[in-house]
C-alpha atoms as a PDB file:
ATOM      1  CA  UNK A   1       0.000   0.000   0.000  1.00  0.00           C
ATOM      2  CA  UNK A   2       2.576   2.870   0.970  1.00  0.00           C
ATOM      3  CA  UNK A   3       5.042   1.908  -2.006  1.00  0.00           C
ATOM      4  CA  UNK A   4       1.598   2.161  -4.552  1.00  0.00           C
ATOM      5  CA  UNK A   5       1.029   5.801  -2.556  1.00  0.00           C
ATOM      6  CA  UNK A   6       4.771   6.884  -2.906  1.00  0.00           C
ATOM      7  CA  UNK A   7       4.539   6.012  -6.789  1.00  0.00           C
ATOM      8  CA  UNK A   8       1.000   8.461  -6.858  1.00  0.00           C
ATOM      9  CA  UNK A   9       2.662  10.967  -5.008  1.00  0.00           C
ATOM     10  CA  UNK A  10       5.398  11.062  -7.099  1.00  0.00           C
ATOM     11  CA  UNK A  11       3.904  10.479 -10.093  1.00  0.00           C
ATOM     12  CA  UNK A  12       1.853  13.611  -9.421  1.00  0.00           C
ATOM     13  CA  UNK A  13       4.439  15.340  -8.608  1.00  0.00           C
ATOM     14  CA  UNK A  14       6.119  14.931 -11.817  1.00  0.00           C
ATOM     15  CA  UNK A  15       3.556  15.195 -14.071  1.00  0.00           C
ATOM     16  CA  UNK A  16       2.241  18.748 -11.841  1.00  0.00           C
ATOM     17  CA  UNK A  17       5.989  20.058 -12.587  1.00  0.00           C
ATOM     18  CA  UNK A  18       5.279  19.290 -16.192  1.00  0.00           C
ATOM     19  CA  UNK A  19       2.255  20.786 -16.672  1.00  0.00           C
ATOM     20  CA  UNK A  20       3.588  23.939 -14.699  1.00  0.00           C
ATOM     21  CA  UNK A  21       6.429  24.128 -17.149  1.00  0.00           C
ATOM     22  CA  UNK A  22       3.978  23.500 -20.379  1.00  0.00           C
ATOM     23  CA  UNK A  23       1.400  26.454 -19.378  1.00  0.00           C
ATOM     24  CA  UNK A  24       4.752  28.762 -18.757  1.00  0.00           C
ATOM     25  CA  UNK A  25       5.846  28.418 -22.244  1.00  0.00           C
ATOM     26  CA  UNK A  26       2.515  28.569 -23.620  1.00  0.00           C
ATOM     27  CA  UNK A  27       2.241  32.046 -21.805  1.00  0.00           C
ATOM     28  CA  UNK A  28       5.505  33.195 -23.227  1.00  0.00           C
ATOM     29  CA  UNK A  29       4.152  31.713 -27.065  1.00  0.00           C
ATOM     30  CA  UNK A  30       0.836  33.843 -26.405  1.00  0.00           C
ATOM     31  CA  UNK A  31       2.422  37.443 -25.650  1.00  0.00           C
ATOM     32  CA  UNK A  32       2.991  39.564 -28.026  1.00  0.00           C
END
């Protein structure tokens, strides 16, 4: 059980950093 919550965790964790560092670009792409 904790090692399958560690992987979530993590997993999440990753794929939040990701998606933080996607919507950053795409707000640079969008200015002007």
């Amino acid at each position: 059980f904790w090692a399958n919550f560690w992987a979530r965790g993590f997993f999440a964790e990753t794929v939040g950093r990701v998606e933080e560092a996607t919507v950053q670009a795409y707000i640079r792409e969008q200015r002007p």
